[in-house]
N, C-alpha and C. Protein backbone atom coordinates (compact mmCIF):
# COMPACT_ATOMS: atom_id res chain seq x y z
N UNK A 1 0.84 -1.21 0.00
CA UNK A 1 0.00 0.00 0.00
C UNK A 1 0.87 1.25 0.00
N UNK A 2 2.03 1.14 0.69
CA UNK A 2 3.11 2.74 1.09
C UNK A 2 3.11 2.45 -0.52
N UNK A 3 3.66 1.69 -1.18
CA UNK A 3 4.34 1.74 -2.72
C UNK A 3 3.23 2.20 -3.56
N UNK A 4 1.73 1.64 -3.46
CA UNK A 4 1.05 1.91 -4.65
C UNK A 4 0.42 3.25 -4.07
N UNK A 5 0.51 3.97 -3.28
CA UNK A 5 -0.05 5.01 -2.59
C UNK A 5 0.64 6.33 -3.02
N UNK A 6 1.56 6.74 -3.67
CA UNK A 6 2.22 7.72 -4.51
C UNK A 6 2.42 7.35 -5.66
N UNK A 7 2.41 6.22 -5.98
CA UNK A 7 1.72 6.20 -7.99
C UNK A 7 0.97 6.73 -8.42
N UNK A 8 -0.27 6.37 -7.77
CA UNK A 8 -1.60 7.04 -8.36
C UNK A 8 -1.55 8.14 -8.51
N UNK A 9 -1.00 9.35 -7.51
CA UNK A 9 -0.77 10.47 -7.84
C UNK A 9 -0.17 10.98 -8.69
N UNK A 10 1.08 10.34 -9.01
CA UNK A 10 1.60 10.54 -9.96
C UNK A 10 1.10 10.66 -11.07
N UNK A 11 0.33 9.34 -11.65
CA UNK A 11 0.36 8.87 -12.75
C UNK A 11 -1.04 9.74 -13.37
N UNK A 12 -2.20 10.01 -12.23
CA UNK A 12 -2.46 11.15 -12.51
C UNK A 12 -2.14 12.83 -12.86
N UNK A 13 -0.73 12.89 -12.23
CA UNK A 13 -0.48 13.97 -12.59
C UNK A 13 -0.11 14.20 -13.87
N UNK A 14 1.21 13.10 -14.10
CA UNK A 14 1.41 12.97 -15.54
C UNK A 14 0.16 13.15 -16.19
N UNK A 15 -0.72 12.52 -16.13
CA UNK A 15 -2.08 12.29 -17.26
C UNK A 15 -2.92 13.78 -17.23
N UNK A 16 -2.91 14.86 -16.10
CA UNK A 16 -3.26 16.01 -16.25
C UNK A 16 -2.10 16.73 -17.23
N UNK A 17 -1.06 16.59 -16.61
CA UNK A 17 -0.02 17.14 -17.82
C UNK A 17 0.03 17.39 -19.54
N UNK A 18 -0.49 16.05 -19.45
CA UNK A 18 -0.56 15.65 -21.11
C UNK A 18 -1.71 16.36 -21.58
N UNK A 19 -2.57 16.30 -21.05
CA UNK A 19 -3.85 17.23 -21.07
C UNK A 19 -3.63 18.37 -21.26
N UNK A 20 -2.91 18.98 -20.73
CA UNK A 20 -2.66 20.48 -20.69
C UNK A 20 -1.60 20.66 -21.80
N UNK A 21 -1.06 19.79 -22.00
CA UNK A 21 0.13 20.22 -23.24
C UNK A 21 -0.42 20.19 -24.26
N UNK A 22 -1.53 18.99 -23.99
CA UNK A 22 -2.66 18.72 -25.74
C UNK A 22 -3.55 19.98 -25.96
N UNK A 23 -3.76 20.49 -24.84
CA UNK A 23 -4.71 21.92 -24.72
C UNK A 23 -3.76 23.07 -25.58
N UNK A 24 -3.01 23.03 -24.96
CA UNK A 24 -1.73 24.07 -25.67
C UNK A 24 -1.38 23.73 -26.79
N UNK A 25 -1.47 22.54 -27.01
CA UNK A 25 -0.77 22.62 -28.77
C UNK A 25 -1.63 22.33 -29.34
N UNK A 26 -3.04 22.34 -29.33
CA UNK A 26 -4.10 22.23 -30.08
C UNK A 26 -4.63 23.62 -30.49
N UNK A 27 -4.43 24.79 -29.20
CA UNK A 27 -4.65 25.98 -29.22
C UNK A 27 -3.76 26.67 -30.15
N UNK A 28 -2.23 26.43 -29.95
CA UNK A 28 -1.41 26.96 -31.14
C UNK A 28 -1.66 26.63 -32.22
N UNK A 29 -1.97 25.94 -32.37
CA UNK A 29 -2.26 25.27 -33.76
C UNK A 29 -3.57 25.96 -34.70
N UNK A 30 -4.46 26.27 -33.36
CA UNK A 30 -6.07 26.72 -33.94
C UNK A 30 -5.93 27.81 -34.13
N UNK A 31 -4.79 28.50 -33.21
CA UNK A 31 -4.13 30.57 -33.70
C UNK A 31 -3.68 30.29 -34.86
N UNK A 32 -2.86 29.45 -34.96
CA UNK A 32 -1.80 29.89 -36.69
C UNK A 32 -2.71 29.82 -37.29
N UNK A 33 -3.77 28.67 -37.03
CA UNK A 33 -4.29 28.43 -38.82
C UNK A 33 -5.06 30.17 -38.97
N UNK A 34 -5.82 30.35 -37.66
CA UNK A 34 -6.47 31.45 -38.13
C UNK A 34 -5.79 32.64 -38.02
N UNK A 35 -4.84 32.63 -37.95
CA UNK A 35 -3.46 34.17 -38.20
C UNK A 35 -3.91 33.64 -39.95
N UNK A 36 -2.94 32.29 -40.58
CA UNK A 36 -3.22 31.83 -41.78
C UNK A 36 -4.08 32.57 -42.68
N UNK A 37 -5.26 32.51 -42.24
CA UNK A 37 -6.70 32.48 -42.52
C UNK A 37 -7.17 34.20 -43.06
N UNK A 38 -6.19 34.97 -41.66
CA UNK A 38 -6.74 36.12 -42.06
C UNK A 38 -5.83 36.54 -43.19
N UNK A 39 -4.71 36.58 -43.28
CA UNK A 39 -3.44 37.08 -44.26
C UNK A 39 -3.96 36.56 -45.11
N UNK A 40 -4.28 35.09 -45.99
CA UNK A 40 -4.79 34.69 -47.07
C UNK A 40 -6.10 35.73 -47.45
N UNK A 41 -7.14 36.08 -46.37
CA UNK A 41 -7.93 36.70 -46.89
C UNK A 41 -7.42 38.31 -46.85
């Protein structure tokens, strides 16, 4: 239990992490295109 009792936290944290990085590079991604978007037009 001491051992599996700071994994979980972890492994949740990692897994919020990834979340938040996917948030962020999904967001950069959705600015360029529409920076893109306006200059083309």
């Amino acid at each position: 239990m001491m051992n599996h009792g700071p994994s979980v936290p972890n492994a949740l944290a990692k897994r919020a992490r990834a979340v938040e990085n996917g948030r962020r590079e999904h967001a950069d991604v959705h600015t360029s295109r529409h920076e893109e978007e306006e200059g083309v037009s």
